[in-house]
Protein backbone atom coordinates (compact mmCIF):
# COMPACT_ATOMS: atom_id res chain seq x y z
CA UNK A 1 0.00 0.00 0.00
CA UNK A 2 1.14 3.69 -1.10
CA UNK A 3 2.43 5.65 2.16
CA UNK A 4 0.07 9.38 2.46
CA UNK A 5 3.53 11.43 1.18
CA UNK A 6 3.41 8.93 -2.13
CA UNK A 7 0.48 10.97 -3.21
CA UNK A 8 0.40 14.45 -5.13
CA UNK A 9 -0.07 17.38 -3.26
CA UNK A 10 -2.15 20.53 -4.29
CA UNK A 11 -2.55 24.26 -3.78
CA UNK A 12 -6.15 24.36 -5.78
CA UNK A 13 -8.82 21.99 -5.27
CA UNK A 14 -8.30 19.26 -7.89
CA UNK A 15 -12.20 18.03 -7.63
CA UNK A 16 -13.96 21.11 -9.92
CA UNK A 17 -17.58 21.66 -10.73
CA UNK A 18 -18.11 20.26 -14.06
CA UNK A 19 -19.89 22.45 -16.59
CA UNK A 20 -22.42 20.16 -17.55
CA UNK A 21 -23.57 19.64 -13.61
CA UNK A 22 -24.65 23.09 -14.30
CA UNK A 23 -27.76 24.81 -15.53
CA UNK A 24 -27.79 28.65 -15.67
CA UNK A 25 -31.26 30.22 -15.49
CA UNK A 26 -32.49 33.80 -16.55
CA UNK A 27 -35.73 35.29 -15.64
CA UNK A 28 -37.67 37.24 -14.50
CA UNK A 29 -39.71 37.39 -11.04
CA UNK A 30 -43.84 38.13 -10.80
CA UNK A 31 -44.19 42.19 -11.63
CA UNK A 32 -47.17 43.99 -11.20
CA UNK A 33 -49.95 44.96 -13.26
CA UNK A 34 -50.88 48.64 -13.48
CA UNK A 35 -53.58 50.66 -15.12
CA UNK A 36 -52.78 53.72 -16.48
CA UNK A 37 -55.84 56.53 -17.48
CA UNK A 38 -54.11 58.39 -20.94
CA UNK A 39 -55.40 61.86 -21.65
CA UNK A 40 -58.37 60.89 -23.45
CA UNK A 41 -59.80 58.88 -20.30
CA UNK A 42 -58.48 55.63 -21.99
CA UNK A 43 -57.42 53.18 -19.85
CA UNK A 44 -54.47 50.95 -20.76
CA UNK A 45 -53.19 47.96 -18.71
CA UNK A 46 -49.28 48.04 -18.24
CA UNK A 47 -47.38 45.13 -16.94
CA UNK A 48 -44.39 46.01 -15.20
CA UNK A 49 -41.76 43.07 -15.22
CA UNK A 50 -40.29 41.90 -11.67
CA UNK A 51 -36.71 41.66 -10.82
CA UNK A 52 -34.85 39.85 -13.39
CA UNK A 53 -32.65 36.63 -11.62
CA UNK A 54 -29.81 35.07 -13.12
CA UNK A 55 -29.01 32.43 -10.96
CA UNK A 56 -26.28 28.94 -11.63
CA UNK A 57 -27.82 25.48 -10.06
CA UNK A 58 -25.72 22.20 -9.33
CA UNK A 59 -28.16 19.92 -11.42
CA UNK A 60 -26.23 16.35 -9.81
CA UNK A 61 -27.95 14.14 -7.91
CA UNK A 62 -27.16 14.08 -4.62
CA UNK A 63 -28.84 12.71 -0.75
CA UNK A 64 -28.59 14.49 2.44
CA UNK A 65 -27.43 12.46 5.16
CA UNK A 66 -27.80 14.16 8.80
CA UNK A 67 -24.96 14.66 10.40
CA UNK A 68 -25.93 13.83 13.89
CA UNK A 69 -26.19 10.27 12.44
CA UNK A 70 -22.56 10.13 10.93
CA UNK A 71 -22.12 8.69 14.33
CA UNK A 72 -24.44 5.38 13.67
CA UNK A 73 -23.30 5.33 10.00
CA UNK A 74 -19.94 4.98 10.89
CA UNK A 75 -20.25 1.40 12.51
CA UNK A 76 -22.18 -0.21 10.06
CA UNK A 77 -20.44 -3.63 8.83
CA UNK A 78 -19.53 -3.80 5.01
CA UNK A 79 -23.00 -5.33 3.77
CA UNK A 80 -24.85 -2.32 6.20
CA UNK A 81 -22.80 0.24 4.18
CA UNK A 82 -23.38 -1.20 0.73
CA UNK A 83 -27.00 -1.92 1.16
CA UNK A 84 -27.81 1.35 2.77
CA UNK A 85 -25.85 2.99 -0.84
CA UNK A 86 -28.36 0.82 -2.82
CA UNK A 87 -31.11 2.48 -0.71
CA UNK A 88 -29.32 6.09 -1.46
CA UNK A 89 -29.00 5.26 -5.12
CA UNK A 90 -32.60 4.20 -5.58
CA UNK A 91 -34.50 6.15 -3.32
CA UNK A 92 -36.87 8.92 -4.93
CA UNK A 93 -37.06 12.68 -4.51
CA UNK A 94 -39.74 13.69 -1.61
CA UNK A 95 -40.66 9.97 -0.56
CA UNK A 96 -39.68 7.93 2.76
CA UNK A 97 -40.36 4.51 1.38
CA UNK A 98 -38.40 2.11 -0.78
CA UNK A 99 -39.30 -1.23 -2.23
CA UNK A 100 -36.24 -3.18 -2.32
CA UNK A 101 -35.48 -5.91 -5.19
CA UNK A 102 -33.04 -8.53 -3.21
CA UNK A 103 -31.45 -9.77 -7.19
CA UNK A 104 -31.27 -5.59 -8.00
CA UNK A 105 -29.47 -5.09 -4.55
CA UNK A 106 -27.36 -8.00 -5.13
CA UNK A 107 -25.78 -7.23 -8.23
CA UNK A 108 -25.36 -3.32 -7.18
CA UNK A 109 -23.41 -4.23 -4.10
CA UNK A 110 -21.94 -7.11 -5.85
CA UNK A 111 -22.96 -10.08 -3.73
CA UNK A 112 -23.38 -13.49 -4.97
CA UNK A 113 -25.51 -14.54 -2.22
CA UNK A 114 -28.93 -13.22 -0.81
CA UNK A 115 -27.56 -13.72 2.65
CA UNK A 116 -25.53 -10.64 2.38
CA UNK A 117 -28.16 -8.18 1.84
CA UNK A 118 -29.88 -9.74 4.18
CA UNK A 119 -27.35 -9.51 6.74
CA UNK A 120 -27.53 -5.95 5.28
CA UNK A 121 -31.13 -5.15 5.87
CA UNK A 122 -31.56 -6.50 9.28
CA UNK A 123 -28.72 -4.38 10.76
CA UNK A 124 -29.92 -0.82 9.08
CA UNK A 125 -33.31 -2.22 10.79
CA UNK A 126 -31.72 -3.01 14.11
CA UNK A 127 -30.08 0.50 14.01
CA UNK A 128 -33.06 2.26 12.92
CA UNK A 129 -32.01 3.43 9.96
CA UNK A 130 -34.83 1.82 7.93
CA UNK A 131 -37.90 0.20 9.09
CA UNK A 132 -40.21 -2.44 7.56
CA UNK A 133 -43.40 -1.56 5.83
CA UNK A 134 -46.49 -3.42 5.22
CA UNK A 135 -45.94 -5.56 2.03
CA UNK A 136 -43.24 -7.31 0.49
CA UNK A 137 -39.46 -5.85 0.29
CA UNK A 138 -41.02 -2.17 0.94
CA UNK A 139 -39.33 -0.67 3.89
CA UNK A 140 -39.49 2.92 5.08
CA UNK A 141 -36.67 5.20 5.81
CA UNK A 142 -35.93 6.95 8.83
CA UNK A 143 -35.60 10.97 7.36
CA UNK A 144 -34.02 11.84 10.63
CA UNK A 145 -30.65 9.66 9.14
CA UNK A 146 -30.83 10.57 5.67
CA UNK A 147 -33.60 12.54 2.83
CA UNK A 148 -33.50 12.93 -1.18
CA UNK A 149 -34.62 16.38 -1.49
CA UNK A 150 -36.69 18.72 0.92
CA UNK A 151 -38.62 16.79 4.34
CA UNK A 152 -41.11 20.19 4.38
């Protein structure tokens, strides 16, 4: 194994943004509508447009995982971790329930036996970090370890 002063050092952060993680967007907010009376007693309508917004978003997917729980997540055993990054890769925006497929799971994490994800799925139950739903393979997870997108 490669000692820590075998590897490259840096004075700029090697890992950049990459352009096409990003989406620029241009517009313009909600303005107001006003009517205007002209000399002749016409009225006219006038829409004044809001505040224009250029703004640059990170368009990767990504999971938030809670930090107070790095302390669980830690300690999992080697078939906890790689089950729980199935569950990460394949859980939906806005939703606190998975269904799991055990021959999916397999070949993500790379197992060639069910007994693995098994041993996988009862220890994030035991810790809490998912919990069993009515129904087969559907399991709910606990968004006070981890989330895809907003909990409000």
């Amino acid at each position: 194994m490669r000692k820590i002063s075998d590897f490259e050092t840096h004075i700029d952060n090697p890992s950049k943004l990459l352009d096409g993680d990003l989406k620029r967007m241009h517009y313009f907010t909600k303005g107001t509508i006003r009517k205007l009376v002209n000399e002749y007693g016409e009225e006219k309508l006038f829409s004044e447009l809001g505040d224009e917004i250029n703004k640059v978003i990170d368009t990767r997917e990504y999971r938030k995982v809670f930090v107070n729980e790095l302390v669980t997540l830690k300690d999992l055993s080697s078939s906890g971790i790689k089950v729980l990054c199935y569950i990460l890769k394949h859980l939906k925006v806005k939703k606190d329930d998975i269904t799991i497929s055990i021959s999916e799971c397999m070949e993500f994490t790379g197992y060639k036996s069910k007994v693995n994800v098994y041993n996988g799925l009862a220890e994030l139950l035991e810790k809490q970090i998912i919990f069993r739903k009515v129904g087969i393979g559907s399991y709910y997870i606990n968004v006070n370890t981890f989330y895809n997108g907003s909990r409000l």
